[in-house]
C-alpha atoms as a PDB file:
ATOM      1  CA  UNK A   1     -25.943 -13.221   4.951  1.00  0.00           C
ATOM      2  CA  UNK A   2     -24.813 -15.092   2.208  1.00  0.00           C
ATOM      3  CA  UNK A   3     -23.959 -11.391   0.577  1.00  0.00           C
ATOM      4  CA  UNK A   4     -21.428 -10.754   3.716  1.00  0.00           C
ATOM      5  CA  UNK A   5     -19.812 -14.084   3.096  1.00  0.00           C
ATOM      6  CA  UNK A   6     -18.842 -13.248  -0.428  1.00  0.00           C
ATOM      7  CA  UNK A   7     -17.669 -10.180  -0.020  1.00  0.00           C
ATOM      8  CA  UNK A   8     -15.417 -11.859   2.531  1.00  0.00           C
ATOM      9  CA  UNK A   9     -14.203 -14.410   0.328  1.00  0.00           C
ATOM     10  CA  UNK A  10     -13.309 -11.444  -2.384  1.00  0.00           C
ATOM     11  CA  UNK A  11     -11.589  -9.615   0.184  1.00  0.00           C
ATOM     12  CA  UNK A  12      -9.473 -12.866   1.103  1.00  0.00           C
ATOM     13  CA  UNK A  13      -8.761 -13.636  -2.499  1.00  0.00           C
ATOM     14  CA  UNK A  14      -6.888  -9.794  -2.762  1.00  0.00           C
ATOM     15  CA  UNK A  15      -4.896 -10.737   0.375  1.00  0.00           C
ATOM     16  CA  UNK A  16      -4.189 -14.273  -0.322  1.00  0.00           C
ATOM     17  CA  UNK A  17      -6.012 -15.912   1.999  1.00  0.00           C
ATOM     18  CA  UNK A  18      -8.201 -19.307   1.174  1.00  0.00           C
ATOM     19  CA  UNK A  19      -9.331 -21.158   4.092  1.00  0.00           C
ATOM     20  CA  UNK A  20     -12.946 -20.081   5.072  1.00  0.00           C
ATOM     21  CA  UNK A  21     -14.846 -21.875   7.685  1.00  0.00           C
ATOM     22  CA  UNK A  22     -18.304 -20.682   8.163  1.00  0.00           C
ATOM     23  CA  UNK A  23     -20.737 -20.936  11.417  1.00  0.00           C
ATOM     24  CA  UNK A  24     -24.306 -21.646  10.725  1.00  0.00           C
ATOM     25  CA  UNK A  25     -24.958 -19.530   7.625  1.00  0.00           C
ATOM     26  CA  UNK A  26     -28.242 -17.644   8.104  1.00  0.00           C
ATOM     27  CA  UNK A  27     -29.807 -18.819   4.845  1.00  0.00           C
ATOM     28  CA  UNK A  28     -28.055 -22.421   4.370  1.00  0.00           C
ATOM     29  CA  UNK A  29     -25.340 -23.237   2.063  1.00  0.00           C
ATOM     30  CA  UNK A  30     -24.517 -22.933  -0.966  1.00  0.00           C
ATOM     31  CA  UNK A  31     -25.838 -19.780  -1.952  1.00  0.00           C
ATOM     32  CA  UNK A  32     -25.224 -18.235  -5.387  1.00  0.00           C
ATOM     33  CA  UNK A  33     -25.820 -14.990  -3.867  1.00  0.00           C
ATOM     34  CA  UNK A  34     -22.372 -15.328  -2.356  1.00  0.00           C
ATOM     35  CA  UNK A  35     -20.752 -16.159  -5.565  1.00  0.00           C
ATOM     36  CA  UNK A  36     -22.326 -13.237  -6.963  1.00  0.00           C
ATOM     37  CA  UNK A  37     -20.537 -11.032  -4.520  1.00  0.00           C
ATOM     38  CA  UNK A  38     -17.015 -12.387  -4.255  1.00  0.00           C
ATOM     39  CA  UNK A  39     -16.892 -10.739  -7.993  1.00  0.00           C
ATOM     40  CA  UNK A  40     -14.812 -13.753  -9.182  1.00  0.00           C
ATOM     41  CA  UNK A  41     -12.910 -14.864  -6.365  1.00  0.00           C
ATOM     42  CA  UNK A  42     -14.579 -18.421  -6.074  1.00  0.00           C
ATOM     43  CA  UNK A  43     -11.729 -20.289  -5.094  1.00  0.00           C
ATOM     44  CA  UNK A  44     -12.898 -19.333  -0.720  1.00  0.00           C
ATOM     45  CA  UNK A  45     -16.214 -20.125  -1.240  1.00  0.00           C
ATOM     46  CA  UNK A  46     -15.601 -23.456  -3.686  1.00  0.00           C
ATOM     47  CA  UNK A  47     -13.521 -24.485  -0.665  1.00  0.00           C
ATOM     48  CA  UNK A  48     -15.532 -23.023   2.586  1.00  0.00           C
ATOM     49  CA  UNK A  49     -16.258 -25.862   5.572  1.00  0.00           C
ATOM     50  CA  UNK A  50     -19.349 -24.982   7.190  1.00  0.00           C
ATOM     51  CA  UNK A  51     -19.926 -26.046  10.909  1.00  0.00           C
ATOM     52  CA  UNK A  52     -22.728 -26.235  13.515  1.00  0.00           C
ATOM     53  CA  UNK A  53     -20.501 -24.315  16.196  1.00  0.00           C
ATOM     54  CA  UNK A  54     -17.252 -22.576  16.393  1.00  0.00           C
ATOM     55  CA  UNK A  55     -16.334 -24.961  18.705  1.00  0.00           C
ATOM     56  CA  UNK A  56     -15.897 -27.379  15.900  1.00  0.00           C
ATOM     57  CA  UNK A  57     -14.818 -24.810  13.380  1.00  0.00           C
ATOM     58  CA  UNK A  58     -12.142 -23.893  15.373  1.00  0.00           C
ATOM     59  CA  UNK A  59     -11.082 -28.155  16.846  1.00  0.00           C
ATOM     60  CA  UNK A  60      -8.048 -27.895  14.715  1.00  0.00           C
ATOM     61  CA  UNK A  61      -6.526 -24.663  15.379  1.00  0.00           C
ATOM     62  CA  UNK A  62      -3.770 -23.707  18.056  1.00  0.00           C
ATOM     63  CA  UNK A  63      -4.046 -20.018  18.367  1.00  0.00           C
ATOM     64  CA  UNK A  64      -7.628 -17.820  17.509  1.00  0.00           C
ATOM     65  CA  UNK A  65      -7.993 -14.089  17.567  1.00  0.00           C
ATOM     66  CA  UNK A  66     -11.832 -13.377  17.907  1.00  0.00           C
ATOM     67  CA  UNK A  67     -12.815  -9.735  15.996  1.00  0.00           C
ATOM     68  CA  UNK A  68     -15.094  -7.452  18.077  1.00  0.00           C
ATOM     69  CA  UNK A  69     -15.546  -3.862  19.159  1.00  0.00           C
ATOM     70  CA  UNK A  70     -16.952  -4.349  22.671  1.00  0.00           C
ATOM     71  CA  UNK A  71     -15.722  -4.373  25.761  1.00  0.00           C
ATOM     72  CA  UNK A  72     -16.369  -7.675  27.419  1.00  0.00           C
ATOM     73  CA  UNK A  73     -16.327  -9.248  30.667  1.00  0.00           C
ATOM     74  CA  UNK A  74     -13.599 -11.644  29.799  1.00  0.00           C
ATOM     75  CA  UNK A  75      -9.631 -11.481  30.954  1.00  0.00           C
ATOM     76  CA  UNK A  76      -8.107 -11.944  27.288  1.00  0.00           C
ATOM     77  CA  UNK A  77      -5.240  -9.879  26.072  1.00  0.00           C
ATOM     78  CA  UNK A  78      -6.604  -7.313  23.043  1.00  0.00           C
ATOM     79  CA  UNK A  79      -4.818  -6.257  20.200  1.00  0.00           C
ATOM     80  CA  UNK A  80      -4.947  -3.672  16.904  1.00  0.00           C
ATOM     81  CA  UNK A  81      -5.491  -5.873  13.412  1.00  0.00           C
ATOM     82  CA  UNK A  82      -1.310  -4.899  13.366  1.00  0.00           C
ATOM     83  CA  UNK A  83      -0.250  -6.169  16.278  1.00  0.00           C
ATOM     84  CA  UNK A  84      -2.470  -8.991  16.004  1.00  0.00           C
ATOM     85  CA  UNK A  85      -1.419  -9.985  12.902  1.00  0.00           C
ATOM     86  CA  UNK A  86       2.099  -9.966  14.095  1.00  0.00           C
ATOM     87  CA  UNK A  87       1.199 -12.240  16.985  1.00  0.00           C
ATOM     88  CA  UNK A  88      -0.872 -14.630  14.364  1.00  0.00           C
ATOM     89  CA  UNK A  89       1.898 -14.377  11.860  1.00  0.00           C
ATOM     90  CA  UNK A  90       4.592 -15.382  14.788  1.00  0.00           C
ATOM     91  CA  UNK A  91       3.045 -18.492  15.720  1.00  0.00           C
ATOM     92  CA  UNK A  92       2.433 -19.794  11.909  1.00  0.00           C
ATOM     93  CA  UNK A  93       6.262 -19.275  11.601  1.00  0.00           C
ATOM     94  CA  UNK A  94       6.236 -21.691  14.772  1.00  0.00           C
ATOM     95  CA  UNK A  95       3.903 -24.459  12.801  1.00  0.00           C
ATOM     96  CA  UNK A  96       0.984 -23.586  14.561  1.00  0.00           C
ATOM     97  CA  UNK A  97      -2.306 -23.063  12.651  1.00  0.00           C
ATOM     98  CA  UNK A  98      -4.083 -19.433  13.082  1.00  0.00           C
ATOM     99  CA  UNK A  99      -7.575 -17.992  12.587  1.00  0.00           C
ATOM    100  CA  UNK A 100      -9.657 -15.143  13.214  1.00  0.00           C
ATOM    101  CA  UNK A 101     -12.964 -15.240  14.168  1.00  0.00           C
ATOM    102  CA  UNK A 102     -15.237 -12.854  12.752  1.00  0.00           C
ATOM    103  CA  UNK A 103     -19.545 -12.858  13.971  1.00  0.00           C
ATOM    104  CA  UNK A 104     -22.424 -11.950  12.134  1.00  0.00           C
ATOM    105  CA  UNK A 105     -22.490  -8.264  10.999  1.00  0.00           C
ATOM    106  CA  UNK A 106     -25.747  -7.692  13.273  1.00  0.00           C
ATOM    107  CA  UNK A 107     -24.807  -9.157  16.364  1.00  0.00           C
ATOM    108  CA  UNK A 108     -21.517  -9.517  16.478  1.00  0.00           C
ATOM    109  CA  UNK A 109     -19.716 -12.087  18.554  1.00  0.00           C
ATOM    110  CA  UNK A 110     -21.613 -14.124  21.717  1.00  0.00           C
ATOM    111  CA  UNK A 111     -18.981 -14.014  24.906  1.00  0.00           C
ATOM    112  CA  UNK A 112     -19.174 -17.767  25.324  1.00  0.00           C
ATOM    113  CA  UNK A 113     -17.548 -17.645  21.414  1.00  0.00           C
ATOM    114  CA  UNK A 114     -14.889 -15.078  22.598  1.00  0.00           C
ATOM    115  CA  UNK A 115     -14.076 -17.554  25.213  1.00  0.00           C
ATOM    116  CA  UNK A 116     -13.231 -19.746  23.168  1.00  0.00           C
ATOM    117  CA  UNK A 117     -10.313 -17.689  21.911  1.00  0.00           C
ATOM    118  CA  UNK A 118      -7.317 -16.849  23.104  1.00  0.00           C
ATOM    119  CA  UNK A 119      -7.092 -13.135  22.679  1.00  0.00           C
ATOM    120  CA  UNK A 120      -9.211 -10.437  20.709  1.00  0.00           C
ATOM    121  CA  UNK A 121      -8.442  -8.296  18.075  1.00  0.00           C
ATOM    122  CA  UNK A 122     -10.276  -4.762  18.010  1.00  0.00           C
ATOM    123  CA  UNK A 123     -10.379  -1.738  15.384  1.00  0.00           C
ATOM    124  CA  UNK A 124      -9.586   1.372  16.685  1.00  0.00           C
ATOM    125  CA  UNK A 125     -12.631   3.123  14.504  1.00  0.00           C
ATOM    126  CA  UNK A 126     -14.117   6.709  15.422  1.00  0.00           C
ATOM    127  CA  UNK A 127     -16.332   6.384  18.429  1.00  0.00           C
ATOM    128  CA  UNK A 128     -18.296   8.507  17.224  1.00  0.00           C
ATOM    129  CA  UNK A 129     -19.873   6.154  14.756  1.00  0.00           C
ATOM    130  CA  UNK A 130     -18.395   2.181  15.375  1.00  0.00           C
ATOM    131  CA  UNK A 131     -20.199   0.769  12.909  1.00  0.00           C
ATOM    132  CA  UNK A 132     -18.714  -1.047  10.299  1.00  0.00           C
ATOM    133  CA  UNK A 133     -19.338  -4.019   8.249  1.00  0.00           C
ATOM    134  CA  UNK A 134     -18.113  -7.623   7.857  1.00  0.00           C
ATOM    135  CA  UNK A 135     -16.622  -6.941   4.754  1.00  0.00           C
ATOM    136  CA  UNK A 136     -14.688  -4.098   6.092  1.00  0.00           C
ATOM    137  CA  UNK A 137     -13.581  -5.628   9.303  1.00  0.00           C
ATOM    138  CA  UNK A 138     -12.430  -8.558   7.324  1.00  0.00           C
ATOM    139  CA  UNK A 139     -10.304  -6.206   4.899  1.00  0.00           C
ATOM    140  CA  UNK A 140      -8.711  -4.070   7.403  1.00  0.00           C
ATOM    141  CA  UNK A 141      -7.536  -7.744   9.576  1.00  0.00           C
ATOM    142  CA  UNK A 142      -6.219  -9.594   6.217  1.00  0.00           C
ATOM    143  CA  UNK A 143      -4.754  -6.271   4.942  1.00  0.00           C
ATOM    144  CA  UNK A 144      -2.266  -6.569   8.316  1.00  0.00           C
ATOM    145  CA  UNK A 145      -1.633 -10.412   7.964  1.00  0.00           C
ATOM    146  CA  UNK A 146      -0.126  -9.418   4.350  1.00  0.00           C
ATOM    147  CA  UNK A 147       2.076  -6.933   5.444  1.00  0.00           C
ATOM    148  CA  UNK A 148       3.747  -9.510   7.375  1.00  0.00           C
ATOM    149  CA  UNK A 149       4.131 -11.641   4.846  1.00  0.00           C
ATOM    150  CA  UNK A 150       4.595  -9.410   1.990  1.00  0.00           C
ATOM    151  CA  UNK A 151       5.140  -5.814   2.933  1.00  0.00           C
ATOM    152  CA  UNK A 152       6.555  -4.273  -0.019  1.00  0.00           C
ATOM    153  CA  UNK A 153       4.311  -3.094  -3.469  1.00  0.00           C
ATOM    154  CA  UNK A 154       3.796  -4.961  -6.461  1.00  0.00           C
ATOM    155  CA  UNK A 155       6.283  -5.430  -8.825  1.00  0.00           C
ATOM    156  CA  UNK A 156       4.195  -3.496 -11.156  1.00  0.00           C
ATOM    157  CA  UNK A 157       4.498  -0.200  -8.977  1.00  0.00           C
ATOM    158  CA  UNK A 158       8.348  -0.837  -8.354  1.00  0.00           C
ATOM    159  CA  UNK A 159      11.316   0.918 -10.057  1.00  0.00           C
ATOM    160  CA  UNK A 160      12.728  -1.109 -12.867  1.00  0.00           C
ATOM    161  CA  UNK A 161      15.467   1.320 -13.712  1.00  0.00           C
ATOM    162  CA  UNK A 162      18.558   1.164 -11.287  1.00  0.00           C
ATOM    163  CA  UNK A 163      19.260   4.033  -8.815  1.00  0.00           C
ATOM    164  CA  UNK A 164      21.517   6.842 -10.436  1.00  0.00           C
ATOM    165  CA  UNK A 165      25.017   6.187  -8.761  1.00  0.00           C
ATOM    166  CA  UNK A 166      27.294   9.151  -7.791  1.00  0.00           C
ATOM    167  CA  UNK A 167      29.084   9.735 -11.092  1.00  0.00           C
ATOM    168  CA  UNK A 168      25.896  10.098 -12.838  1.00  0.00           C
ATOM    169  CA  UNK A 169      24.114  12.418 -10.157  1.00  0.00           C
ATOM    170  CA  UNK A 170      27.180  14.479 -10.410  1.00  0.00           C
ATOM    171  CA  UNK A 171      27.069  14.392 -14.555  1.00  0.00           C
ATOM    172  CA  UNK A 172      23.977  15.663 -14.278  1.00  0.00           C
ATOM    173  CA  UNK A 173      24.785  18.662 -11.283  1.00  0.00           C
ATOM    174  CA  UNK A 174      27.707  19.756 -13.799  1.00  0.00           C
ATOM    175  CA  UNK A 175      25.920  19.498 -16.968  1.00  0.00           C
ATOM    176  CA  UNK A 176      23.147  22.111 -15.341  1.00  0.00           C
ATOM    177  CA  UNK A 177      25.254  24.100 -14.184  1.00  0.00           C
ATOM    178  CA  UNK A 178      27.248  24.736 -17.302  1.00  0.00           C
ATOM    179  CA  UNK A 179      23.891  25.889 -18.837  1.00  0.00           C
ATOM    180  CA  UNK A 180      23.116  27.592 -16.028  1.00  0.00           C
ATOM    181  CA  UNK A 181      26.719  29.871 -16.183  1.00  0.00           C
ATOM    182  CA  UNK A 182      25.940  30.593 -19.386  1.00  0.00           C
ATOM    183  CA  UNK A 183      23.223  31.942 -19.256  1.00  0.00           C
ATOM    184  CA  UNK A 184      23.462  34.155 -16.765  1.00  0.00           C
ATOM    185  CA  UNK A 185      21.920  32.235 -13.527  1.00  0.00           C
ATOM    186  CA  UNK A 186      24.616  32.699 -10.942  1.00  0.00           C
ATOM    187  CA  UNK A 187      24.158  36.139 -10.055  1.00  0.00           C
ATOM    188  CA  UNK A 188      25.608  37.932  -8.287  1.00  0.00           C
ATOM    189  CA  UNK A 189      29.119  35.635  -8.654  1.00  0.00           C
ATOM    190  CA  UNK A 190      30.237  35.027  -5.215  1.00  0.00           C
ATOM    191  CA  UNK A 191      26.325  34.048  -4.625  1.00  0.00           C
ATOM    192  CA  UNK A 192      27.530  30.750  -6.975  1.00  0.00           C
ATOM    193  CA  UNK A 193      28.576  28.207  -4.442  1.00  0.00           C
ATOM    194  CA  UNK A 194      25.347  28.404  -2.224  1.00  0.00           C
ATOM    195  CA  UNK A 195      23.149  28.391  -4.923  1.00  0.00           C
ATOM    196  CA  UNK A 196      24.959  25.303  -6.694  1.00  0.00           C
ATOM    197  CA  UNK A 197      24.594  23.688  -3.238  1.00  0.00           C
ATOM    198  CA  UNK A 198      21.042  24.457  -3.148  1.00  0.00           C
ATOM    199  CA  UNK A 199      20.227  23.349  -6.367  1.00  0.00           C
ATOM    200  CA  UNK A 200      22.457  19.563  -5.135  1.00  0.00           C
ATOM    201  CA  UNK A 201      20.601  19.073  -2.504  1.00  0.00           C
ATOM    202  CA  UNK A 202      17.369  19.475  -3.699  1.00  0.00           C
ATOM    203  CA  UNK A 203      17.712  17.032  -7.096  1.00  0.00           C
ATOM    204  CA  UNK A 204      19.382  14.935  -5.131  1.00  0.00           C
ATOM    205  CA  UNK A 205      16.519  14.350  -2.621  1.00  0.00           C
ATOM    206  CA  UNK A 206      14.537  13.120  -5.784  1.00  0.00           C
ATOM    207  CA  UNK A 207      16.860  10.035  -5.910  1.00  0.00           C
ATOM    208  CA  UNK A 208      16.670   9.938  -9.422  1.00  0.00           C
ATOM    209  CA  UNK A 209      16.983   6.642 -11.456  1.00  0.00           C
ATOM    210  CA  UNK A 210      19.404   6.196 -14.238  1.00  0.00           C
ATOM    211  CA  UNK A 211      16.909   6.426 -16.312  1.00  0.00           C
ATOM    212  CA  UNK A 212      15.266   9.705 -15.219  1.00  0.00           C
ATOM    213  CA  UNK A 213      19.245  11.341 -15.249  1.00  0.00           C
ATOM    214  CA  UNK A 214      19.298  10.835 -18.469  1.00  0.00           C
ATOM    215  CA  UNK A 215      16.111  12.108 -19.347  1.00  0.00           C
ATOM    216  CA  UNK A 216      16.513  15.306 -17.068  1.00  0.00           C
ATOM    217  CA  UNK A 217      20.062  15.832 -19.095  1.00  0.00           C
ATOM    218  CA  UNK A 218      17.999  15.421 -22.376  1.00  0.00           C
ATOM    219  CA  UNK A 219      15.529  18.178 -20.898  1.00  0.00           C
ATOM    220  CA  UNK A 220      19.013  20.805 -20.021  1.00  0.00           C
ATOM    221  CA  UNK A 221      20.126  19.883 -23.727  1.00  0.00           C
ATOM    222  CA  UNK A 222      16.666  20.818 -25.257  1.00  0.00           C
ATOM    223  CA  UNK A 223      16.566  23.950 -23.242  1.00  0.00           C
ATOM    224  CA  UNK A 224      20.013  25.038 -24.067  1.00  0.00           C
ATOM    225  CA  UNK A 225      19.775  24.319 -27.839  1.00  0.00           C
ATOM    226  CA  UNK A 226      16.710  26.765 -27.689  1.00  0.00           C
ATOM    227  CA  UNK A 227      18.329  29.163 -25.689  1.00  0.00           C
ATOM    228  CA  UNK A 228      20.741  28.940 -28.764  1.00  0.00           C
ATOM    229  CA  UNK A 229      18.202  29.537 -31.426  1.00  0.00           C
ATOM    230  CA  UNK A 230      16.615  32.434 -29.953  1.00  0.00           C
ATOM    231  CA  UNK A 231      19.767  34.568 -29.813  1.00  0.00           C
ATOM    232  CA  UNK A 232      20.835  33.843 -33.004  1.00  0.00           C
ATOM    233  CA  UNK A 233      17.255  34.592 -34.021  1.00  0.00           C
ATOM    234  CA  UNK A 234      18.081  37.829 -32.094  1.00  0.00           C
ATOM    235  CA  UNK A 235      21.431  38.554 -33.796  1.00  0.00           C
ATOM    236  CA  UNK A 236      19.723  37.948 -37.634  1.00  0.00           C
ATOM    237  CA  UNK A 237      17.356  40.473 -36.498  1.00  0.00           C
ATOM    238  CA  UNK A 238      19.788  42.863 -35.534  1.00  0.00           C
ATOM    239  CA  UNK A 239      21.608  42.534 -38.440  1.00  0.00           C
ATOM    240  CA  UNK A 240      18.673  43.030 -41.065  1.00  0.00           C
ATOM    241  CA  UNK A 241      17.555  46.108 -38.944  1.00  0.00           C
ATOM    242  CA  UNK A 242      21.114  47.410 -39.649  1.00  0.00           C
ATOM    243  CA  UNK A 243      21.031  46.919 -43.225  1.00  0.00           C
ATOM    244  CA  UNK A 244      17.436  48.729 -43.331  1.00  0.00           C
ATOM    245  CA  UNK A 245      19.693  51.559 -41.793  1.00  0.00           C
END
């Protein structure tokens, strides 16, 4: 359905992929539907190939991975969309040019198609309800070919102020603590050196950035400088109920 196909092509657009060959669309080709549904990713369907078999589709390509979730009759080694991806990703390292082979969503792959391949790649999905559609199956496989080329999160999600180094970490333990003496925390005394331990180890495993040091020192500053202003609120009290005396 031309629907299918461009939800495929969105899906290879978020994963970087580009080259899509298509088998005998159901309804012809072009279809606008299809541009409707890859949601602005136009650039796989502005450059899909369509052929009259996947014999042809496939003429240029050293190693295929057909997609399917039945058993079949044929010898071919079968992989998880991880472990296939690592085997695809290992040979395009080597120069040799990769593809997976997807079918329809209603019929799936014919046998004499899978034996065309040289191994197959199959979801481990509940069995309790296998289907799932060409869209999906698509996303899950391209998802694992990223990884291996790209397994780390966008720069947008990663950490732009550097790790807090030792001297810092260990400004911060000692600044707390002195706020923590005075008022009265470390109780009873000889308690003190497991509970500064305690209270280490457990900032520490935040693996603060320089950054967030600083602004956890800012929040220990704050808190004492209140602390401050409520006893000497306290103390002016104390004093005008005297003088009422």
């Amino acid at each position: 359905m031309a629907e299918n196909i461009g939800a495929v092509a969105r899906v290879m657009a978020n994963f970087g992929l580009a080259d899509l060959r298509l088998v005998n669309p159901r309804d012809g080709w072009p279809q606008e539907r299809a541009w409707a549904l890859a949601s602005g990713a136009e650039w796989p369907l502005n450059a899909a190939r369509v052929y009259g078999s996947v014999a042809e589709a496939i003429a240029d390509l050293n190693l295929v991975f057909a997609t399917t979730a039945r058993p079949r009759e044929l010898q071919l080694p079968v992989f998880t969309p991880r472990a296939g991806a690592v085997e695809l990703a290992q040979a395009a390292a080597r120069g040799e040019r990769t593809g997976l082979l997807f079918g329809g969503e209603r019929a799936g792959l014919e046998t004499a198609d899978i034996a065309l391949c040289q191994a197959v790649v199959t979801i481990p999905i509940d069995p309790r309800f296998r289907s799932l559609n060409l869209g999906q199956a698509v996303a899950i496989n391209a998802y694992e070919w990223r990884t291996t080329v790209l397994d780390a999160p966008p720069a947008i999600f990663r950490e732009h102020s550097p790790r807090a180094d030792g001297a810092a970490m260990l400004g911060l333990f000692e600044h707390l603590e002195r706020e923590l003496d005075a008022a009265g925390f470390f109780h009873p005394p000889d308690k003190r050196p497991s509970m500064v331990q305690n209270l280490r180890s457990a900032l520490g495993k935040a693996r603060f950035s320089e950054q967030e040091v600083r602004t956890f020192r800012g929040v220990v500053t704050a808190l004492s400088k209140g602390r401050g202003r409520v006893l000497a609120k306290l103390a002016k009290q104390k004093a005008e109920q005297g003088d009422l005396e």
